[in-house]
PDB file of N, CA and C in Angstrom:
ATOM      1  N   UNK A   1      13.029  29.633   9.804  1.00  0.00           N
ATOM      2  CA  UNK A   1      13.447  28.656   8.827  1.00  0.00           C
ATOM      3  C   UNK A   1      12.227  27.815   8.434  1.00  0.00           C
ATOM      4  N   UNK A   2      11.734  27.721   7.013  1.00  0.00           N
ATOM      5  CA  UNK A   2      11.036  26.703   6.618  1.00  0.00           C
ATOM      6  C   UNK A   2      11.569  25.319   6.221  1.00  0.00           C
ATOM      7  N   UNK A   3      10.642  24.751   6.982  1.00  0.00           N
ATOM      8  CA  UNK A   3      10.655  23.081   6.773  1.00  0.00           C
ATOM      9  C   UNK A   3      10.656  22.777   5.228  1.00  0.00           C
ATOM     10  N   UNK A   4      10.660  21.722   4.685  1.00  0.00           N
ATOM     11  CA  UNK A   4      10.529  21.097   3.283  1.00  0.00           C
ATOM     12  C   UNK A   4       9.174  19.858   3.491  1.00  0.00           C
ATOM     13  N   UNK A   5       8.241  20.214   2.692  1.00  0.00           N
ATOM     14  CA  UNK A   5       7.148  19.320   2.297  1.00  0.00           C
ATOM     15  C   UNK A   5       7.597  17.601   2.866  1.00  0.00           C
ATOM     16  N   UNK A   6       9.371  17.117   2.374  1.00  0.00           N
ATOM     17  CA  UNK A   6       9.725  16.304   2.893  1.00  0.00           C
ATOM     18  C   UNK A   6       9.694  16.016   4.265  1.00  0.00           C
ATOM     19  N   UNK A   7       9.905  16.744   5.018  1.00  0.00           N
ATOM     20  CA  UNK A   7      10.122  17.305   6.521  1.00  0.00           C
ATOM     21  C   UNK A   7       8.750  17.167   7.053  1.00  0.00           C
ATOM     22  N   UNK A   8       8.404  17.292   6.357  1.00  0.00           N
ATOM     23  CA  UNK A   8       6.966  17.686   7.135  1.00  0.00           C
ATOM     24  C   UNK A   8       5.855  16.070   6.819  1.00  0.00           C
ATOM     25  N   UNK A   9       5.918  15.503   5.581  1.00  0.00           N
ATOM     26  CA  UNK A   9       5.462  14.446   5.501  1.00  0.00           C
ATOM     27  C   UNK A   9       6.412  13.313   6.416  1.00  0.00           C
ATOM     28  N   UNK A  10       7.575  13.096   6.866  1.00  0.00           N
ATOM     29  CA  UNK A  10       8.238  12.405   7.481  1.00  0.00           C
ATOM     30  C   UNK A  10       7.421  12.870   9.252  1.00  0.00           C
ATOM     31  N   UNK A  11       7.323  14.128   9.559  1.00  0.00           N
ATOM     32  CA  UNK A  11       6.821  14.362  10.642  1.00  0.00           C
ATOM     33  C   UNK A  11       5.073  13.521  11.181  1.00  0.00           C
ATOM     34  N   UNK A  12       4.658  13.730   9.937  1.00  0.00           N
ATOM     35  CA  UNK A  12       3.348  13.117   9.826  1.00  0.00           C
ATOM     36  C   UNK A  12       3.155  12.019  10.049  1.00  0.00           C
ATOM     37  N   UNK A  13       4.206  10.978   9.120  1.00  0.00           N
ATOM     38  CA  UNK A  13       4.331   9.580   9.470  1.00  0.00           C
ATOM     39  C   UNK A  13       4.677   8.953  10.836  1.00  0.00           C
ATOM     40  N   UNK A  14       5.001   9.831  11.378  1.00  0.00           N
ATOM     41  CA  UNK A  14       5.827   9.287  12.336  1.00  0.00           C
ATOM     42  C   UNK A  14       4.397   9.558  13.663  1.00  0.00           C
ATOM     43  N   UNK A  15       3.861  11.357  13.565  1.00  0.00           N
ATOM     44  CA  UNK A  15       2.652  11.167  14.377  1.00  0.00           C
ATOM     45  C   UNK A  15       1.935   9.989  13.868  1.00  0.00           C
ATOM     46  N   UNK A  16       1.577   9.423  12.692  1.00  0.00           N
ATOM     47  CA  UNK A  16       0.799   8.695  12.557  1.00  0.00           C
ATOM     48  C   UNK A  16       0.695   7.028  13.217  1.00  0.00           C
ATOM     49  N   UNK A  17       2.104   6.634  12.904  1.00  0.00           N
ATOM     50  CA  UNK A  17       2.736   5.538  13.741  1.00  0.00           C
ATOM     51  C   UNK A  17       2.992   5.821  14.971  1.00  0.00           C
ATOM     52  N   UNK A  18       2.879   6.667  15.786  1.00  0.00           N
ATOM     53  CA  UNK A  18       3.075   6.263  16.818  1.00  0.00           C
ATOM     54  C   UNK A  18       1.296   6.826  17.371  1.00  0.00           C
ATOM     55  N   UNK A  19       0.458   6.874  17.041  1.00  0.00           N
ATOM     56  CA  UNK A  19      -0.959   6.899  17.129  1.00  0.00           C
ATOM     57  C   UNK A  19      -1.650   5.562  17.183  1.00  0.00           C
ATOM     58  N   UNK A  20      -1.078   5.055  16.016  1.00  0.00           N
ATOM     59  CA  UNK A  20      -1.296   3.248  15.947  1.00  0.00           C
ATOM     60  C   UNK A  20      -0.404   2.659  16.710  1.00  0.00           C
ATOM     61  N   UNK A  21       0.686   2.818  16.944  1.00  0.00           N
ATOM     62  CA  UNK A  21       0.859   2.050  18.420  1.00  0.00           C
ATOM     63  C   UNK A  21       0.008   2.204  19.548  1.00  0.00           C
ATOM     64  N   UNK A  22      -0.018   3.473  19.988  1.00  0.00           N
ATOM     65  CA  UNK A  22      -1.241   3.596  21.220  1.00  0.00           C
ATOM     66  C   UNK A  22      -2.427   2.991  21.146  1.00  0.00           C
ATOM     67  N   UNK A  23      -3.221   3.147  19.748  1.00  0.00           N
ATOM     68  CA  UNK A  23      -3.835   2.499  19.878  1.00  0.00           C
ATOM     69  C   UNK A  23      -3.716   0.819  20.279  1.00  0.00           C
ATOM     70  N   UNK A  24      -2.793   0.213  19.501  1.00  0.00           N
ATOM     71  CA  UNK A  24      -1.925  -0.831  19.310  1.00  0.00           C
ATOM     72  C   UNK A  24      -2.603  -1.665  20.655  1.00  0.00           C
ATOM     73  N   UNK A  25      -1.650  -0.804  21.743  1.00  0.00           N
ATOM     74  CA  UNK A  25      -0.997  -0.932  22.896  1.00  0.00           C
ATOM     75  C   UNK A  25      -2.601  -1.164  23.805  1.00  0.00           C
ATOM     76  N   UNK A  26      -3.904  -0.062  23.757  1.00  0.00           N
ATOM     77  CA  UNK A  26      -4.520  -0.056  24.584  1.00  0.00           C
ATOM     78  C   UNK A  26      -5.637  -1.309  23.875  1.00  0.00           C
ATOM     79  N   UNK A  27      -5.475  -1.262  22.876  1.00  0.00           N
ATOM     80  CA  UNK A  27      -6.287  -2.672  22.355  1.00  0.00           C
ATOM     81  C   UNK A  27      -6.027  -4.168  22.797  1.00  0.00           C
ATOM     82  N   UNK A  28      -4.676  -4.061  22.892  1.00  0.00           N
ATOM     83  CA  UNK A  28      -3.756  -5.496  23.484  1.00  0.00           C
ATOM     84  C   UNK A  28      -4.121  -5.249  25.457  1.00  0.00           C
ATOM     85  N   UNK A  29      -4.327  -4.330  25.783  1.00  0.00           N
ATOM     86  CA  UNK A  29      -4.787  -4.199  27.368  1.00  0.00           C
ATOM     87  C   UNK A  29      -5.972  -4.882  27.402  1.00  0.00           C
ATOM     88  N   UNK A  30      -7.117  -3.887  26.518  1.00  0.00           N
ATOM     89  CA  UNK A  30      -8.374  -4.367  26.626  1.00  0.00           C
ATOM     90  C   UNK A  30      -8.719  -5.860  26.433  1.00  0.00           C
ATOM     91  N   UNK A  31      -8.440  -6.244  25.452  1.00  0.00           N
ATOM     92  CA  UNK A  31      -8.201  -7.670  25.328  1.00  0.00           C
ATOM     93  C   UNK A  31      -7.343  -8.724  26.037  1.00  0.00           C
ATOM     94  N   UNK A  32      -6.326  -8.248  26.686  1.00  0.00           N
ATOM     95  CA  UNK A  32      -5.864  -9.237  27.825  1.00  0.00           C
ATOM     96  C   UNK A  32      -6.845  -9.175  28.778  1.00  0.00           C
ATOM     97  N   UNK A  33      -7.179  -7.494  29.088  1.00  0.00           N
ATOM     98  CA  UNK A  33      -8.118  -7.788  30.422  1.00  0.00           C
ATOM     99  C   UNK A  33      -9.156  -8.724  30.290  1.00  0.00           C
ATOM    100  N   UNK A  34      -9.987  -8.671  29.514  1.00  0.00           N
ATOM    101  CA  UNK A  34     -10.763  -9.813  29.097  1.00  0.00           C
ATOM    102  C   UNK A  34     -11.126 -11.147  29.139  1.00  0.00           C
ATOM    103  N   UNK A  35      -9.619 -11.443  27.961  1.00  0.00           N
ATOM    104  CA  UNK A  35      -9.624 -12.640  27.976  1.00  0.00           C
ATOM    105  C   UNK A  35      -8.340 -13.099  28.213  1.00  0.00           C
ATOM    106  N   UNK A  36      -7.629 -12.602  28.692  1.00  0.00           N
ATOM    107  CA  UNK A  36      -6.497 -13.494  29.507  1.00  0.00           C
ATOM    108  C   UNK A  36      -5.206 -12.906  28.754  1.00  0.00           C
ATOM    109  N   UNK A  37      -3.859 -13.724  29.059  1.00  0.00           N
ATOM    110  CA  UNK A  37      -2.797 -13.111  28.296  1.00  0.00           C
ATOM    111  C   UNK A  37      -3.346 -13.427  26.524  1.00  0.00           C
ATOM    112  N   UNK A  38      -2.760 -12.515  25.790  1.00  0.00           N
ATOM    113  CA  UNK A  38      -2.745 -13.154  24.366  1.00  0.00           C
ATOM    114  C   UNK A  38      -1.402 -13.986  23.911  1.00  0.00           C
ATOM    115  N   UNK A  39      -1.799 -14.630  22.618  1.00  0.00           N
ATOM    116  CA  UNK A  39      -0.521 -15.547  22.246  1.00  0.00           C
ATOM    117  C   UNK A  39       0.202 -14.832  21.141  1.00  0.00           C
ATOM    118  N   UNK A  40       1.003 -15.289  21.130  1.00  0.00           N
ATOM    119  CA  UNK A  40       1.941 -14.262  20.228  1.00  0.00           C
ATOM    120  C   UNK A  40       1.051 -14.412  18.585  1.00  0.00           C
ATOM    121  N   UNK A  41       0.313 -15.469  18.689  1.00  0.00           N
ATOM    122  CA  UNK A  41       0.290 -15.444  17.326  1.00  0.00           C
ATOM    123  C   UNK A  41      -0.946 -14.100  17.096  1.00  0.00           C
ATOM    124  N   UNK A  42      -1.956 -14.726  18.848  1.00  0.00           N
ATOM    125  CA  UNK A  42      -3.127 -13.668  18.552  1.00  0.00           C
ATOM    126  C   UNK A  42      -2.014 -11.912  18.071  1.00  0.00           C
ATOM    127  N   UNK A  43      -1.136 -11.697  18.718  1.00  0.00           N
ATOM    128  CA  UNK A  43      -0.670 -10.679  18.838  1.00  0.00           C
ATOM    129  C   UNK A  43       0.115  -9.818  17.704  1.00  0.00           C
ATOM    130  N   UNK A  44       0.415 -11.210  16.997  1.00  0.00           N
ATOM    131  CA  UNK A  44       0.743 -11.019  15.116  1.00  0.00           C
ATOM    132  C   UNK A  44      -0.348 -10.511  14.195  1.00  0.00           C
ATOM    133  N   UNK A  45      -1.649 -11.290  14.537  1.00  0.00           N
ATOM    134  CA  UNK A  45      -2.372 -11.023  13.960  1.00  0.00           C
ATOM    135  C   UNK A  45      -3.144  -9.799  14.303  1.00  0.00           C
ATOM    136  N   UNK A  46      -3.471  -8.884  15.528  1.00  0.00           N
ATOM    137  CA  UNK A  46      -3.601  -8.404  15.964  1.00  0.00           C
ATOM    138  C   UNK A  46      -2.991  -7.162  15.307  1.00  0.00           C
ATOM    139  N   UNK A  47      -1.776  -6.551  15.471  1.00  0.00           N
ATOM    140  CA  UNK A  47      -0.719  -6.099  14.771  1.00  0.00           C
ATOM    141  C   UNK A  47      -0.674  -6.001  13.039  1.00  0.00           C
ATOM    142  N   UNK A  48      -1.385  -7.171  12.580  1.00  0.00           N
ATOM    143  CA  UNK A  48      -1.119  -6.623  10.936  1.00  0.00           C
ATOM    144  C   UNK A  48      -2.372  -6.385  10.214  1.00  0.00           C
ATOM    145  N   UNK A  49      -3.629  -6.224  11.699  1.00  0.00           N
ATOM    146  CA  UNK A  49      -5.260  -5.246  11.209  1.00  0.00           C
ATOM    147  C   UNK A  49      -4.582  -4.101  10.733  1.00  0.00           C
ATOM    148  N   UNK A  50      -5.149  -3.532   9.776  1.00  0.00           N
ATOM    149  CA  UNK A  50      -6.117  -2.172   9.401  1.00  0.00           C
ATOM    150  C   UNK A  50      -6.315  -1.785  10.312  1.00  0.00           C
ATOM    151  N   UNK A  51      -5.917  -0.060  10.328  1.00  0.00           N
ATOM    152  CA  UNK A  51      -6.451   0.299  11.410  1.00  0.00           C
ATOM    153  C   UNK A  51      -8.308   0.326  11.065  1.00  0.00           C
ATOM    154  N   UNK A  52      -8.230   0.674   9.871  1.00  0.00           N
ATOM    155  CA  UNK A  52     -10.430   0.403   9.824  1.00  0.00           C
ATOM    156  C   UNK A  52     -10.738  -0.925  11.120  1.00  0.00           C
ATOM    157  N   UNK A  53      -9.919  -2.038  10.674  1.00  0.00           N
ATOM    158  CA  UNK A  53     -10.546  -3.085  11.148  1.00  0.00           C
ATOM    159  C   UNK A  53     -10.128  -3.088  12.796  1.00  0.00           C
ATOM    160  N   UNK A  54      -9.237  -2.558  13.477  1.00  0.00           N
ATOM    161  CA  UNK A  54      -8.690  -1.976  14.726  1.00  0.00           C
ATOM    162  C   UNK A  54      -9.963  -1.685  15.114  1.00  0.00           C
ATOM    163  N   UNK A  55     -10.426  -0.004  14.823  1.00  0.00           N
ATOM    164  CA  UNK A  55     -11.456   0.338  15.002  1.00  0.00           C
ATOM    165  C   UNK A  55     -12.815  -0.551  15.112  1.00  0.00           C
ATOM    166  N   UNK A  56     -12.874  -1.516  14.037  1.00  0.00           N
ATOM    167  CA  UNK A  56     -14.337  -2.117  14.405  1.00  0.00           C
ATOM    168  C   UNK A  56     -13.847  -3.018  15.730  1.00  0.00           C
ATOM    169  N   UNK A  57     -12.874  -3.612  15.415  1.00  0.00           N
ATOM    170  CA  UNK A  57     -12.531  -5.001  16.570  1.00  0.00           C
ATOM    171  C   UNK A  57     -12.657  -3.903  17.845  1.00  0.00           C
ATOM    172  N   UNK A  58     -12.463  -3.132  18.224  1.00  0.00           N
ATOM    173  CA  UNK A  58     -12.454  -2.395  19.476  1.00  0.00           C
ATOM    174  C   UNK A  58     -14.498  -2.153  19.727  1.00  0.00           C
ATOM    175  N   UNK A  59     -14.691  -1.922  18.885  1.00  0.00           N
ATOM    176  CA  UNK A  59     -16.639  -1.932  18.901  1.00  0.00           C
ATOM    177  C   UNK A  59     -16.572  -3.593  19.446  1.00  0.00           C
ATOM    178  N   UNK A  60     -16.441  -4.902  18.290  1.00  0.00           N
ATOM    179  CA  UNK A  60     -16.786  -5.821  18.510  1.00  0.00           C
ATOM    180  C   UNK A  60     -16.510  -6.227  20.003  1.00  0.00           C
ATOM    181  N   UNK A  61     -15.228  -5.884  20.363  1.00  0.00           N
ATOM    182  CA  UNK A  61     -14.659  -6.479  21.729  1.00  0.00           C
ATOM    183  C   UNK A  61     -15.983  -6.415  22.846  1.00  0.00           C
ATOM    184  N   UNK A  62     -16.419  -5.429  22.656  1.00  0.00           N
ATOM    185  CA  UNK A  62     -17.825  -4.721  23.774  1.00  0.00           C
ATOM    186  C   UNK A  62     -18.863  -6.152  23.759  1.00  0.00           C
ATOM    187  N   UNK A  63     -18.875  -6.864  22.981  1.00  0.00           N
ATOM    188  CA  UNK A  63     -20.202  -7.843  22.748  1.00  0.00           C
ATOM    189  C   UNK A  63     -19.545  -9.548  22.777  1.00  0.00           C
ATOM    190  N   UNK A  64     -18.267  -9.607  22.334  1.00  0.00           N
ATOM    191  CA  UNK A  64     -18.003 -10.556  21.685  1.00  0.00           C
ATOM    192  C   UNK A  64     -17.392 -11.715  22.964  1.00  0.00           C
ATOM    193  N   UNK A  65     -17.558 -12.946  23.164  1.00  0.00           N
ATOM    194  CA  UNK A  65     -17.726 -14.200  24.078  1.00  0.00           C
ATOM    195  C   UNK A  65     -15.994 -14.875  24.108  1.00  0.00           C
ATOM    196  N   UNK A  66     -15.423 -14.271  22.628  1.00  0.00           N
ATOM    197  CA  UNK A  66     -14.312 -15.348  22.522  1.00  0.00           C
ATOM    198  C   UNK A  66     -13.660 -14.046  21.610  1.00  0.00           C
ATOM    199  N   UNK A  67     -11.918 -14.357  21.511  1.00  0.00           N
ATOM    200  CA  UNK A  67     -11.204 -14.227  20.918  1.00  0.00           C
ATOM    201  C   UNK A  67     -11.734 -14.464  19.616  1.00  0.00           C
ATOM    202  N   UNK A  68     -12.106 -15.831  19.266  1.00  0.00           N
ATOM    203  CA  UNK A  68     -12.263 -15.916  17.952  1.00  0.00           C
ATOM    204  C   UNK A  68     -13.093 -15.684  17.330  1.00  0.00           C
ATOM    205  N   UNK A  69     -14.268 -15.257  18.496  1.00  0.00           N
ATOM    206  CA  UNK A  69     -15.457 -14.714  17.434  1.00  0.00           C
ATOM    207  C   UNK A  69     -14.845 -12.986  16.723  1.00  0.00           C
ATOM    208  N   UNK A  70     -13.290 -12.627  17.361  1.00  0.00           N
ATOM    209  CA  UNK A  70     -12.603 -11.235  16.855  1.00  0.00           C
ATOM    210  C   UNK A  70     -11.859 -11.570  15.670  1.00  0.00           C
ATOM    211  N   UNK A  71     -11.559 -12.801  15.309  1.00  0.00           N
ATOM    212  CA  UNK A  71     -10.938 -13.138  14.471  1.00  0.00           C
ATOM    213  C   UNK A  71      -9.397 -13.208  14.897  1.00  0.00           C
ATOM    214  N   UNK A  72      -9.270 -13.426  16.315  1.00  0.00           N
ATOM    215  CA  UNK A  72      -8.325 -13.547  16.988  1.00  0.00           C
ATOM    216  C   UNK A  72      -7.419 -14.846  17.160  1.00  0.00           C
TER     217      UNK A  72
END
């Protein structure tokens, strides 16, 4: 049985979201380990990056002194 283009872009979305959660998830680790629990707000904001900007904040985390120098 073939799938429908629909089927298959719904499949995609869904690998895709749940990729950005993991990431999500191990970014909110790294950064508690760090710097302590986060606040919900860091955790809002956190949550409505780009994943582009995910990606850099996970580079920056390696160097950066404070939450807010992440824009946290």
């Amino acid at each position: 049985m073939r799938q429908s283009s629909v089927v298959n872009e719904w499949i995609d979305e869904g690998v895709e979201k749940g990729r950005r959660l993991e990431r999500l998830e191990i970014l909110e680790a790294m950064l508690t380990t760090r710097f302590g629990p986060l606040t919900d707000a860091n955790l809002e904001t956190l949550r409505a990056m780009s994943d582009d900007r995910l990606k850099a904040l996970s580079l920056q985390l390696l160097t950066a002194k404070t939450l807010a120098e992440l824009g946290l």
